[in-house]
PDB file of N, CA and C in Angstrom:
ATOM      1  N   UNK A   1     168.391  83.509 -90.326  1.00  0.00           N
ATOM      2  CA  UNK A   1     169.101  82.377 -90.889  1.00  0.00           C
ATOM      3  C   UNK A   1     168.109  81.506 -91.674  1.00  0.00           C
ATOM      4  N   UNK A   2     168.708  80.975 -92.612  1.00  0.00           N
ATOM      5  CA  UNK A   2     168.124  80.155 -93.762  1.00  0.00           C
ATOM      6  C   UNK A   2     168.451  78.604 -93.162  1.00  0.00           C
ATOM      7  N   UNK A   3     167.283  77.670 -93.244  1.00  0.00           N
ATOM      8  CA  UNK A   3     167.552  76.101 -93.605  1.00  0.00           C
ATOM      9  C   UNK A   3     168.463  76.173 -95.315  1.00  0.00           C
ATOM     10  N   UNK A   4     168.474  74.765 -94.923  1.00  0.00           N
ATOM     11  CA  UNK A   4     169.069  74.351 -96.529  1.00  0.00           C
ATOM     12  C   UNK A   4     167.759  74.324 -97.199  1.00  0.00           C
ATOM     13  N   UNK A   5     166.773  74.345 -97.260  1.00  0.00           N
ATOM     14  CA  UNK A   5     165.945  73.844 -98.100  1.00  0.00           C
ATOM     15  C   UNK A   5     165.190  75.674 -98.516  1.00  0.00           C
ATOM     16  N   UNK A   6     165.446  76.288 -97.235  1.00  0.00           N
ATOM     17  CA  UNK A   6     165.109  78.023 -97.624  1.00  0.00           C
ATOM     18  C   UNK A   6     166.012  78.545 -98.300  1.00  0.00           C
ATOM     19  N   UNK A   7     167.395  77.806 -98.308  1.00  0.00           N
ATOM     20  CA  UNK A   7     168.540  78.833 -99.005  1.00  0.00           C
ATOM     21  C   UNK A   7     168.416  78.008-100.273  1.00  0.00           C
ATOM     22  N   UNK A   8     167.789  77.232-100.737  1.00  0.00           N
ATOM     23  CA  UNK A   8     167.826  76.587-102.306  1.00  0.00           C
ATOM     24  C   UNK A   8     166.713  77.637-102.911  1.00  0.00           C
ATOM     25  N   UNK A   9     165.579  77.654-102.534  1.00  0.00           N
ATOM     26  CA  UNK A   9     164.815  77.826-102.664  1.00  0.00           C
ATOM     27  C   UNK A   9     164.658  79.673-103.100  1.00  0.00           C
ATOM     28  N   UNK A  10     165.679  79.933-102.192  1.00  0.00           N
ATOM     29  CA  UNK A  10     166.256  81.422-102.278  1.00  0.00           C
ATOM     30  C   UNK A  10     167.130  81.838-103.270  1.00  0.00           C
ATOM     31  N   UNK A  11     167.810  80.942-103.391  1.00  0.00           N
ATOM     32  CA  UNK A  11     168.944  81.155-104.545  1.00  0.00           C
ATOM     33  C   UNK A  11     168.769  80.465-106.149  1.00  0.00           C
ATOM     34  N   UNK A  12     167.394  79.275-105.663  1.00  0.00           N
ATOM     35  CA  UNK A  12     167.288  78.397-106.927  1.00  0.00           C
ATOM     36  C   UNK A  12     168.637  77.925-107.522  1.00  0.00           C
ATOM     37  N   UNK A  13     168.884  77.169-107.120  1.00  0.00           N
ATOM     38  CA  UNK A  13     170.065  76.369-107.422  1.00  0.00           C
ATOM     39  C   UNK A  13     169.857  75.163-106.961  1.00  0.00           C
ATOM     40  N   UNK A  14     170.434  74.020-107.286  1.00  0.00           N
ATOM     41  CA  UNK A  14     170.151  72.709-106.955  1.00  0.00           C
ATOM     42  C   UNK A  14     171.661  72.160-105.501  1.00  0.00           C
ATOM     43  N   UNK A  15     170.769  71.006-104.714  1.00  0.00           N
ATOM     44  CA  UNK A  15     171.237  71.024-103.893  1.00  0.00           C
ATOM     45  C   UNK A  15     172.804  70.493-104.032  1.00  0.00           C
ATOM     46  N   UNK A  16     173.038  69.549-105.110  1.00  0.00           N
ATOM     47  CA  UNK A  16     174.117  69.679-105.807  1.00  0.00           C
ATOM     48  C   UNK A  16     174.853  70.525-105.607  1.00  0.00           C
ATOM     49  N   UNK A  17     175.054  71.546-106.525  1.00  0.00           N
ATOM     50  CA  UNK A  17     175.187  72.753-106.908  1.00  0.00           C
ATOM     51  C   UNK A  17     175.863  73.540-105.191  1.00  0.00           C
ATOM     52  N   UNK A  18     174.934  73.419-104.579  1.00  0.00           N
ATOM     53  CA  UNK A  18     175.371  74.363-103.378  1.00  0.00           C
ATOM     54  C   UNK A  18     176.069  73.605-102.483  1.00  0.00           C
ATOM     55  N   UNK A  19     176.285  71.955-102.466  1.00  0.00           N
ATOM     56  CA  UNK A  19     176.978  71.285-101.554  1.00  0.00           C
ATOM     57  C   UNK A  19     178.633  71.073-102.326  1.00  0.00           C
ATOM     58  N   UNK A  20     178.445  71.133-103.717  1.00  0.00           N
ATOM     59  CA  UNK A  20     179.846  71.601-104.399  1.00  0.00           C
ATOM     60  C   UNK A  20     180.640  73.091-103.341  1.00  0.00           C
ATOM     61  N   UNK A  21     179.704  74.249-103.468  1.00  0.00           N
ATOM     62  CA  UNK A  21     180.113  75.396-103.196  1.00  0.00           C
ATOM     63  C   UNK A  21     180.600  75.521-101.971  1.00  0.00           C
ATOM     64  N   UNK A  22     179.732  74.820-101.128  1.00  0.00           N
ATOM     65  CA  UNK A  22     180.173  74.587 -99.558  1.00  0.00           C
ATOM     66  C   UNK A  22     181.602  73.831 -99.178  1.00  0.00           C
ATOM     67  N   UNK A  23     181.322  72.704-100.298  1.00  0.00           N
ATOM     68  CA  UNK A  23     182.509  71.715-100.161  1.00  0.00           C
ATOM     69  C   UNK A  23     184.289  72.903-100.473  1.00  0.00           C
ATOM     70  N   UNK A  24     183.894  74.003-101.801  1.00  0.00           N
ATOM     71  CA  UNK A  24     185.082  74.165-102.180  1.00  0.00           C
ATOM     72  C   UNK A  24     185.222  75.523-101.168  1.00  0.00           C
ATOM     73  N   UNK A  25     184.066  75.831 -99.848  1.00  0.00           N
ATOM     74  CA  UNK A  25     184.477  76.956 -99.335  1.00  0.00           C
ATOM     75  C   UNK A  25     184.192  78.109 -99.984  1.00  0.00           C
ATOM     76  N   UNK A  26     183.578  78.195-100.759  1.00  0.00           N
ATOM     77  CA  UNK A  26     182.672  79.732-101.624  1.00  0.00           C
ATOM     78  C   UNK A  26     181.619  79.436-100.495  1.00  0.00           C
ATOM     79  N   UNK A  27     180.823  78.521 -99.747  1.00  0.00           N
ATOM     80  CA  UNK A  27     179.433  79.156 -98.752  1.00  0.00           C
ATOM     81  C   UNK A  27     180.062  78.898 -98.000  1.00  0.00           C
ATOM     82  N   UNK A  28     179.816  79.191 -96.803  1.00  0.00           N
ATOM     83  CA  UNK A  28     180.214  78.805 -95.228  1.00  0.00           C
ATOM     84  C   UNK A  28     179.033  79.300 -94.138  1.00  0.00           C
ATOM     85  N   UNK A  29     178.070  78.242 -94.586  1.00  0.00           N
ATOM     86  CA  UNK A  29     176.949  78.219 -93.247  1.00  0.00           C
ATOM     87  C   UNK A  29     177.086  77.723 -92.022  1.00  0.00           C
ATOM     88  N   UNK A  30     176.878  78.353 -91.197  1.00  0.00           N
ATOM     89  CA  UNK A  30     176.841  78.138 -89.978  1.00  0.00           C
ATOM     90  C   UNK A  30     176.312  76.401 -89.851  1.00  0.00           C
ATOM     91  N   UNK A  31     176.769  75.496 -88.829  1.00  0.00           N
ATOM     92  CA  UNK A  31     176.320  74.130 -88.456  1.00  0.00           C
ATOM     93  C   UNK A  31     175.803  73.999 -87.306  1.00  0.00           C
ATOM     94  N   UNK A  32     174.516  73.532 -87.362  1.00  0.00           N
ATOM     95  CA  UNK A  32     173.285  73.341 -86.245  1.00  0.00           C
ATOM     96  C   UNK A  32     173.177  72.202 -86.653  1.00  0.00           C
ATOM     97  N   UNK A  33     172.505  71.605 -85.032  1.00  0.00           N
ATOM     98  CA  UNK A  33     171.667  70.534 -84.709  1.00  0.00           C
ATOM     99  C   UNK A  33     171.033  69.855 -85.942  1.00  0.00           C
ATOM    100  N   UNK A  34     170.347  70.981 -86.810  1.00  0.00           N
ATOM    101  CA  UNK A  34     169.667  70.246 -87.479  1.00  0.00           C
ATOM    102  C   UNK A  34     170.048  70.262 -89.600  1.00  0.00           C
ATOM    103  N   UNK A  35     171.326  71.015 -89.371  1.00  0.00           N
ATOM    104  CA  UNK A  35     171.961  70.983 -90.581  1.00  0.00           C
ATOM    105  C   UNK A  35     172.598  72.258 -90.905  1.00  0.00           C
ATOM    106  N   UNK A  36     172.894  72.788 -92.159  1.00  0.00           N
ATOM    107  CA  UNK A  36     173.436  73.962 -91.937  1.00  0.00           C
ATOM    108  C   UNK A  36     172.389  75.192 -92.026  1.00  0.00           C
ATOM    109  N   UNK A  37     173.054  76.072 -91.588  1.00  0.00           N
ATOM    110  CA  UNK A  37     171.990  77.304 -91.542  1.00  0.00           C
ATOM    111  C   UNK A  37     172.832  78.654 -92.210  1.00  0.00           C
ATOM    112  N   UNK A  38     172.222  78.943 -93.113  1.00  0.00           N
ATOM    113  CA  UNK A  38     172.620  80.386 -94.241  1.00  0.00           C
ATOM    114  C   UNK A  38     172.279  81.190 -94.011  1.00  0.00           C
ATOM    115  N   UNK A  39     173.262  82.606 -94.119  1.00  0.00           N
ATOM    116  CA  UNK A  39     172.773  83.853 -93.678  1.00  0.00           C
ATOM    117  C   UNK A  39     172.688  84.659 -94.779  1.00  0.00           C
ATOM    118  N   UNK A  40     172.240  85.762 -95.104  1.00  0.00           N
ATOM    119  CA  UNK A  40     171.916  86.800 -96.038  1.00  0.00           C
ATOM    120  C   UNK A  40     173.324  87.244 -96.670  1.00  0.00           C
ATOM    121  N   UNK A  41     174.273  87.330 -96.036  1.00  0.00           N
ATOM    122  CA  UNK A  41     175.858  86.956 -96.740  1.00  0.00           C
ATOM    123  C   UNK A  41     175.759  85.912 -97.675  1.00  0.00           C
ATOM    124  N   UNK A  42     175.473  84.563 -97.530  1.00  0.00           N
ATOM    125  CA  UNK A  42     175.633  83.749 -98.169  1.00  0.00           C
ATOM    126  C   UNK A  42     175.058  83.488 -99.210  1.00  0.00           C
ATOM    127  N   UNK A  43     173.523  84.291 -99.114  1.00  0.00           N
ATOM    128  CA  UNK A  43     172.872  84.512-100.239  1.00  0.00           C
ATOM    129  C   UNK A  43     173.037  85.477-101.222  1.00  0.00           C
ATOM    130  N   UNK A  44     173.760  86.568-101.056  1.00  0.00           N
ATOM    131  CA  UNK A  44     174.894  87.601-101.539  1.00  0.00           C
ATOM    132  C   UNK A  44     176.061  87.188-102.360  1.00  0.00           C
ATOM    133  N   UNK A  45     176.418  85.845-101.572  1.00  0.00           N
ATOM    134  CA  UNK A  45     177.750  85.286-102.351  1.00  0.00           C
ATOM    135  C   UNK A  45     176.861  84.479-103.106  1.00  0.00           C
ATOM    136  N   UNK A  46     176.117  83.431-102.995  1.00  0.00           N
ATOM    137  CA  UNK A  46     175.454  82.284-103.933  1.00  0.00           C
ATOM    138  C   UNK A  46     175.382  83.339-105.562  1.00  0.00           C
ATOM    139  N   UNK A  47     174.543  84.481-105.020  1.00  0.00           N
ATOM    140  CA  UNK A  47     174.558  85.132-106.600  1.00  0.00           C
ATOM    141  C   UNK A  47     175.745  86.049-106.829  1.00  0.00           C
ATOM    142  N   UNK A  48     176.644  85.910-106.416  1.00  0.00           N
ATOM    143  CA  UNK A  48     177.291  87.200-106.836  1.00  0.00           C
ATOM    144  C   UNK A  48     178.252  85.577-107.418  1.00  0.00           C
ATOM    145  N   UNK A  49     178.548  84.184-107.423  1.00  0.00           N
ATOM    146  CA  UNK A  49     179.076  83.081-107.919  1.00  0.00           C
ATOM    147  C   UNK A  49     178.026  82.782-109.062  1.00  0.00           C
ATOM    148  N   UNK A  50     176.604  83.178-109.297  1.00  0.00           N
ATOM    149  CA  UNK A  50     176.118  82.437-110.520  1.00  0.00           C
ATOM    150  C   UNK A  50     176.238  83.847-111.280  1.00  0.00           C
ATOM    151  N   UNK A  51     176.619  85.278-110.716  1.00  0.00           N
ATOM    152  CA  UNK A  51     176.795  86.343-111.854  1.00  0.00           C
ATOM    153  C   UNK A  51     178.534  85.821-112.388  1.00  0.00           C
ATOM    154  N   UNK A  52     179.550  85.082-111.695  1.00  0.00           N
ATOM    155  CA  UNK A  52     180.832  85.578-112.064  1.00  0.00           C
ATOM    156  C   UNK A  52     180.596  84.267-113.169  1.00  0.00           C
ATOM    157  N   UNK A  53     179.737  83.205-112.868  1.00  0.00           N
ATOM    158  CA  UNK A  53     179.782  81.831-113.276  1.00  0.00           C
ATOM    159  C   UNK A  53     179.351  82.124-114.490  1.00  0.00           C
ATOM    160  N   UNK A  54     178.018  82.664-114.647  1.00  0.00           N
ATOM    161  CA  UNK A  54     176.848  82.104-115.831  1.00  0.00           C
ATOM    162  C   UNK A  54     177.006  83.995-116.456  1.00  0.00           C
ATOM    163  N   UNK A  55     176.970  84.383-116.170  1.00  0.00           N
ATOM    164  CA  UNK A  55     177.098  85.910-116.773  1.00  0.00           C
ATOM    165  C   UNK A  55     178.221  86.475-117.221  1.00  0.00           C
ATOM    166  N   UNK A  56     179.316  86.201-116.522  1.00  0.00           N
ATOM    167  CA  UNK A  56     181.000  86.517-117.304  1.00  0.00           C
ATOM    168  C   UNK A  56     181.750  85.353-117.129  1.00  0.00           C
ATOM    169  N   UNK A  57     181.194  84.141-117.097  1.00  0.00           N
ATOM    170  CA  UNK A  57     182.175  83.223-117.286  1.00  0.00           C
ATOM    171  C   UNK A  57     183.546  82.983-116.847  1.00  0.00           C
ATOM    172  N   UNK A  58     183.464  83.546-115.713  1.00  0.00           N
ATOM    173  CA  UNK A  58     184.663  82.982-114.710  1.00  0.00           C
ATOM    174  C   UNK A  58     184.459  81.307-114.449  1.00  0.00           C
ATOM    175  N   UNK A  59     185.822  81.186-114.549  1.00  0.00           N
ATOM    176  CA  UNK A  59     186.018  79.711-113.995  1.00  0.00           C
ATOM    177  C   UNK A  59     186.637  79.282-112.510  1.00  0.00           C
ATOM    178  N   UNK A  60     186.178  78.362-112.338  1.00  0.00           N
ATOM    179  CA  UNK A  60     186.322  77.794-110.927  1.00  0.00           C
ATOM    180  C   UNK A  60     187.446  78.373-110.053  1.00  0.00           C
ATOM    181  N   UNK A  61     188.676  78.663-110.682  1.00  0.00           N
ATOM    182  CA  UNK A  61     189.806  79.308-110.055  1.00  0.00           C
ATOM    183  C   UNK A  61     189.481  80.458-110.356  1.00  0.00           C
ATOM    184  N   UNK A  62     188.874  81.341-110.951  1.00  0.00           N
ATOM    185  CA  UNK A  62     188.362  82.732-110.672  1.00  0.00           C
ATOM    186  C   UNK A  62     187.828  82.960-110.206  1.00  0.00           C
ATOM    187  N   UNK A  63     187.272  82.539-109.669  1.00  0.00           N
ATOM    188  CA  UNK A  63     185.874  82.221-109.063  1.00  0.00           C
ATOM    189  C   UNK A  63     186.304  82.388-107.003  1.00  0.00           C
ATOM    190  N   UNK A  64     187.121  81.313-106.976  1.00  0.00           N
ATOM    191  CA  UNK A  64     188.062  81.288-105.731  1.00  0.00           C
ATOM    192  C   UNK A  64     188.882  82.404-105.467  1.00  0.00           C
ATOM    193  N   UNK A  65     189.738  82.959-106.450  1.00  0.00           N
ATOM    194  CA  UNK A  65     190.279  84.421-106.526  1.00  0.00           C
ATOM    195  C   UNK A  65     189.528  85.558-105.843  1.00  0.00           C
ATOM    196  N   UNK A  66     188.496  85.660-106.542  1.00  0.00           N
ATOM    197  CA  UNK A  66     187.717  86.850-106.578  1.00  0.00           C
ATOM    198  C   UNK A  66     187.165  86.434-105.210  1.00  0.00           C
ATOM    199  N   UNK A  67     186.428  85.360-104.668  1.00  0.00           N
ATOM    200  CA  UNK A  67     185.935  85.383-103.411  1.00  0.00           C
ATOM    201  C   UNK A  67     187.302  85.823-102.534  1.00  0.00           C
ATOM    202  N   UNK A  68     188.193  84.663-102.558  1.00  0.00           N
ATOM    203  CA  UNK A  68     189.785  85.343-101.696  1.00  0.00           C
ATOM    204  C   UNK A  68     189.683  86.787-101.657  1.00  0.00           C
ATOM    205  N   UNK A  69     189.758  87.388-102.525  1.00  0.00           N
ATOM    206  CA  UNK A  69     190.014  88.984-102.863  1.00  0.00           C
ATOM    207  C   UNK A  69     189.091  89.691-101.833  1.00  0.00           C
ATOM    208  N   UNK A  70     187.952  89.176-102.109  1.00  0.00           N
ATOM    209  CA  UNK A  70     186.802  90.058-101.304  1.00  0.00           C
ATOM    210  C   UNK A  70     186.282  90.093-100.236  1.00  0.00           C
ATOM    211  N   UNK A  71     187.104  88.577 -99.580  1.00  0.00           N
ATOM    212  CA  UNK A  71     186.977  88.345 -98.218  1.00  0.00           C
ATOM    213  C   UNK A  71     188.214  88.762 -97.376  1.00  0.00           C
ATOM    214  N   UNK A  72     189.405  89.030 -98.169  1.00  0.00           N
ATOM    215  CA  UNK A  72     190.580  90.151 -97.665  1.00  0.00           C
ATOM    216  C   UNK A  72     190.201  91.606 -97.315  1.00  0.00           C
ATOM    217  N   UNK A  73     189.394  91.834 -98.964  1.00  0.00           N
ATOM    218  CA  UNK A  73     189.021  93.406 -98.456  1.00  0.00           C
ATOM    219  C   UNK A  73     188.277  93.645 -96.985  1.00  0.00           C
ATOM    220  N   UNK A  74     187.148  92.611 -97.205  1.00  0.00           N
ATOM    221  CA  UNK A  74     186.347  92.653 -95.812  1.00  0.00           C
ATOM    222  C   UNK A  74     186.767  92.699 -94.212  1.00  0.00           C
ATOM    223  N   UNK A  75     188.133  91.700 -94.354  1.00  0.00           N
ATOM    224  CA  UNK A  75     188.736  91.620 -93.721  1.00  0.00           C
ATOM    225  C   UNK A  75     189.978  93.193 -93.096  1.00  0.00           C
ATOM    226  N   UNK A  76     190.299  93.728 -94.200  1.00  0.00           N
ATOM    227  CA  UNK A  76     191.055  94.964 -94.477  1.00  0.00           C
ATOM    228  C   UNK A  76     190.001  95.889 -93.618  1.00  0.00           C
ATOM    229  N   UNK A  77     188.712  95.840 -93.996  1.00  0.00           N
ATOM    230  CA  UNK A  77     187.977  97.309 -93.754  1.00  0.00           C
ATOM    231  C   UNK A  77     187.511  97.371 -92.392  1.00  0.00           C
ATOM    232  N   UNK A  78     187.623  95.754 -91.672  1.00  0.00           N
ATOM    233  CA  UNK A  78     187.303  95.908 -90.302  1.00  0.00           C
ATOM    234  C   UNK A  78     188.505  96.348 -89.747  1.00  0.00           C
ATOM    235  N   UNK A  79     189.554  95.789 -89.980  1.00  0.00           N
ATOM    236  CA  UNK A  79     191.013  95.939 -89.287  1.00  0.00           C
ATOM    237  C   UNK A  79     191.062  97.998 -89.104  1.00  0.00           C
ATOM    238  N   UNK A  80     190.678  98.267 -90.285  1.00  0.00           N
ATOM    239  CA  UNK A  80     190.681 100.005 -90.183  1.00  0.00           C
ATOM    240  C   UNK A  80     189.451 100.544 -89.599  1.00  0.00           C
ATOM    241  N   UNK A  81     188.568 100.021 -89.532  1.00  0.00           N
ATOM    242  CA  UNK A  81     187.779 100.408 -88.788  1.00  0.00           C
ATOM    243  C   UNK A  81     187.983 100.137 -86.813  1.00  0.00           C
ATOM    244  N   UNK A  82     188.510  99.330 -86.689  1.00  0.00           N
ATOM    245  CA  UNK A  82     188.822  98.773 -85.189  1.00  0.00           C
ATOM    246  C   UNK A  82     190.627  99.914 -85.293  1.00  0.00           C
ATOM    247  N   UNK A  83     190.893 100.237 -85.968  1.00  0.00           N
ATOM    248  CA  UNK A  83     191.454 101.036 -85.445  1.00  0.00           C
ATOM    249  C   UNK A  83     191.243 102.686 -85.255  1.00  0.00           C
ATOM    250  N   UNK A  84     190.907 102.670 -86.642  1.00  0.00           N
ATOM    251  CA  UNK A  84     189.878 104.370 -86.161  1.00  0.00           C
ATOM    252  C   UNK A  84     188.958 104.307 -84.922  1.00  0.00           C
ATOM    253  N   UNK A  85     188.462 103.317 -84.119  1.00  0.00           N
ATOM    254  CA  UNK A  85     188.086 103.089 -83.367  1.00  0.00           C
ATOM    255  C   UNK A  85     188.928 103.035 -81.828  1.00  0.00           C
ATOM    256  N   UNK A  86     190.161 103.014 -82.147  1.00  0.00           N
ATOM    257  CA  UNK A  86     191.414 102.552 -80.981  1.00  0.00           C
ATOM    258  C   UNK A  86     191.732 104.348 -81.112  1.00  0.00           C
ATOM    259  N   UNK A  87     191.886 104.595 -82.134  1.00  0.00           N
ATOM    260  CA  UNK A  87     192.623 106.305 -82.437  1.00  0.00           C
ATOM    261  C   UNK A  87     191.755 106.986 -81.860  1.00  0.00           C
ATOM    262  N   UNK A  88     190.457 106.863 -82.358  1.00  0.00           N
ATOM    263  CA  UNK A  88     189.190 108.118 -81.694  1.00  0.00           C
ATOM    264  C   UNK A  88     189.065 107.845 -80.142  1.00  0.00           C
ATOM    265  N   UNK A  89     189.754 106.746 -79.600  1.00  0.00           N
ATOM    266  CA  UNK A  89     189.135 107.272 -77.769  1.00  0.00           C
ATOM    267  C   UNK A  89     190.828 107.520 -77.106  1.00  0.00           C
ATOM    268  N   UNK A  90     191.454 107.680 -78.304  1.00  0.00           N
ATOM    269  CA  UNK A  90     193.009 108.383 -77.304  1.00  0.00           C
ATOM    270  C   UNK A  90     192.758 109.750 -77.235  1.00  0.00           C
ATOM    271  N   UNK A  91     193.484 110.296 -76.771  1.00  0.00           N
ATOM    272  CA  UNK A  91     194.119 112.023 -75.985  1.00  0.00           C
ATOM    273  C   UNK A  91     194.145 112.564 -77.600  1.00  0.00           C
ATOM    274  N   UNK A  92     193.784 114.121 -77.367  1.00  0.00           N
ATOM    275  CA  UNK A  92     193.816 114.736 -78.422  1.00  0.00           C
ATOM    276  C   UNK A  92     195.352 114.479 -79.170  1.00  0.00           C
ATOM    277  N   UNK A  93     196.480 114.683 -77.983  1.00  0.00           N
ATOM    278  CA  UNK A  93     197.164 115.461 -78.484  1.00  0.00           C
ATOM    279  C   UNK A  93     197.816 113.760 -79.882  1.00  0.00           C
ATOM    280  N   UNK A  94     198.004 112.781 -78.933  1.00  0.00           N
ATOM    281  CA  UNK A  94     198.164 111.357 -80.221  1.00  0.00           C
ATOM    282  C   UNK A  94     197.457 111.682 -80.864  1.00  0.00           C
ATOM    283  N   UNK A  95     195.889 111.681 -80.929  1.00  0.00           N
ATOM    284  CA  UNK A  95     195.920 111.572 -82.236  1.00  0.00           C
ATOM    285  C   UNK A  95     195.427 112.193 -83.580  1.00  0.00           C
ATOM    286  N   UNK A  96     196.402 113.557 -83.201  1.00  0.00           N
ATOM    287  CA  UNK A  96     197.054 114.045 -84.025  1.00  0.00           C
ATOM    288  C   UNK A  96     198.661 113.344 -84.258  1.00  0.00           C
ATOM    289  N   UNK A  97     199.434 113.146 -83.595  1.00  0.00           N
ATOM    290  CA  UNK A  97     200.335 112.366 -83.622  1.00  0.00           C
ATOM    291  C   UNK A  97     200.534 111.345 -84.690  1.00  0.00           C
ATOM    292  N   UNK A  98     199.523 110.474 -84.265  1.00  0.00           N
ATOM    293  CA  UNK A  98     199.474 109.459 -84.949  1.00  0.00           C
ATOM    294  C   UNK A  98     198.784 109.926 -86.716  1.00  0.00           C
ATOM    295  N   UNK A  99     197.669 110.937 -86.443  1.00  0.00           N
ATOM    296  CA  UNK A  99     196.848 111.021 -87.717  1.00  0.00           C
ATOM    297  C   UNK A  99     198.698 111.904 -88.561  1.00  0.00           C
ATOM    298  N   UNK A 100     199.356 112.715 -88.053  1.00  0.00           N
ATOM    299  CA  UNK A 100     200.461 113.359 -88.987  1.00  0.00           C
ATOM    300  C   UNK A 100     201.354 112.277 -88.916  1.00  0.00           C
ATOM    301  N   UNK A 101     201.706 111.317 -88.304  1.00  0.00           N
ATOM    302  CA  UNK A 101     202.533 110.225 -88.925  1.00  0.00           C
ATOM    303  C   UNK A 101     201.856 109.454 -90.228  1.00  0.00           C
ATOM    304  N   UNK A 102     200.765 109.418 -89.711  1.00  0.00           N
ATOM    305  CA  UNK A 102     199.949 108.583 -91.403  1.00  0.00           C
ATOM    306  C   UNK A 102     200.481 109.304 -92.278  1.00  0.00           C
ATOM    307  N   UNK A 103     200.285 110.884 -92.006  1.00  0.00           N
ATOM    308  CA  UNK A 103     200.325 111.139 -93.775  1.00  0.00           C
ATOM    309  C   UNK A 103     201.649 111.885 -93.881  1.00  0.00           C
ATOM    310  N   UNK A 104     202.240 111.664 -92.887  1.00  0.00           N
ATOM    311  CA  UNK A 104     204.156 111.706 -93.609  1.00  0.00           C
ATOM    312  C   UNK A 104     204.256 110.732 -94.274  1.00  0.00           C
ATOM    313  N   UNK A 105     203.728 109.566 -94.192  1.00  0.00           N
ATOM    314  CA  UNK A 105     204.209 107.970 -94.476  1.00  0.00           C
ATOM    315  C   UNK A 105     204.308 108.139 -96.301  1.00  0.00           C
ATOM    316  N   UNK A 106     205.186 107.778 -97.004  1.00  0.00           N
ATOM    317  CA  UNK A 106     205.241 107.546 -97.995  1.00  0.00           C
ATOM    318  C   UNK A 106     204.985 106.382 -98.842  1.00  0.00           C
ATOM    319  N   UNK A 107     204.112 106.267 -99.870  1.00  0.00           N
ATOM    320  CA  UNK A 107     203.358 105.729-100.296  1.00  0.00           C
ATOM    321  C   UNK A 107     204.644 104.719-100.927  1.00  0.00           C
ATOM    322  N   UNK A 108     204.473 103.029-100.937  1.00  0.00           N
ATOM    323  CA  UNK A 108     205.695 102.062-101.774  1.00  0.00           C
ATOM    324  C   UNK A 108     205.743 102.253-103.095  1.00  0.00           C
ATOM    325  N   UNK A 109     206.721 102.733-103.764  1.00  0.00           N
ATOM    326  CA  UNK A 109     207.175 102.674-105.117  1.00  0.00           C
ATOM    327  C   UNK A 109     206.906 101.071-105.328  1.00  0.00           C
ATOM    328  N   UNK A 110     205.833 100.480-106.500  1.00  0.00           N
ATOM    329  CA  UNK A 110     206.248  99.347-106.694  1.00  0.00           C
ATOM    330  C   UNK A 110     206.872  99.953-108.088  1.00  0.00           C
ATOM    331  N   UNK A 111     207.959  98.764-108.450  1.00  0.00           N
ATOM    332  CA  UNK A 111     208.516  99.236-109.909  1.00  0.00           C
ATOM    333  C   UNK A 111     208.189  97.522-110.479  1.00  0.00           C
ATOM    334  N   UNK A 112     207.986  97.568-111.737  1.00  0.00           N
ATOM    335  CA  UNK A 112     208.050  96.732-113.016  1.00  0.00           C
ATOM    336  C   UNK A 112     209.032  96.153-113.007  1.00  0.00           C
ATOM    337  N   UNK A 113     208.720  95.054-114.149  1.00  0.00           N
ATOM    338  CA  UNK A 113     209.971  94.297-114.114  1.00  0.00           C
ATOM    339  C   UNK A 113     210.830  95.248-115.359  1.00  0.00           C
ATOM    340  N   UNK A 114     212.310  94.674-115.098  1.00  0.00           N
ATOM    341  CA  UNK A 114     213.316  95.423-115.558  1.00  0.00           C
ATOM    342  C   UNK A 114     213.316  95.677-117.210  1.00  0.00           C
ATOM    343  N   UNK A 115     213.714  96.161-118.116  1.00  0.00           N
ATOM    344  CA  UNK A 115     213.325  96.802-119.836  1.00  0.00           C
ATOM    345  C   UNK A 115     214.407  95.370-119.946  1.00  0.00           C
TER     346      UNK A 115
END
């Protein structure tokens, strides 16, 4: 874990700058005794916000999007992982069961809007 003064220093950005980011919920450091404390995630997001910012010019609501987006996926890939995890310690015979119900399952038609 990073101080505030290691995660500026890490990311070069002004303290400004990163108490905006915190404020709008793009960082979320952990809170200690002695202020907040940043993890190697956060230093991951700090630049992957000055590539969407200063390099393709996303704006502030894109900016929020794209984090939303990527903290769903993250969210998505544990949920399947904790269950391939629930599937692999059942009885052979589920899960097969379960693995040939997956792939009967038919994929949702989305359709367009109407001509």
């Amino acid at each position: 874990m990073l101080d505030f003064n290691e995660f500026l220093m890490r990311v070069q950005l002004s303290e400004d700058v990163i108490e905006a980011w915190v404020a709008e919920g793009w960082l979320r450091p952990r809170r200690t005794g002695t202020g907040p404390a940043f993890s190697e995630i956060d230093v991951s997001r700090a630049q992957l916000i000055q590539d969407l910012r200063d390099d393709l010019g996303v704006n502030e609501e894109g900016v929020a999007i794209i984090l939303d987006l990527i903290d769903q996926m993250h969210g998505l890939r544990k949920t399947v992982r904790e269950l391939c995890g629930a599937i692999g310690i059942q009885q052979a015979d589920l899960q097969h069961r379960i693995l040939s119900e997956m792939r009967s399952q038919r994929p949702i038609q989305l359709k367009g809007p109407e001509p």
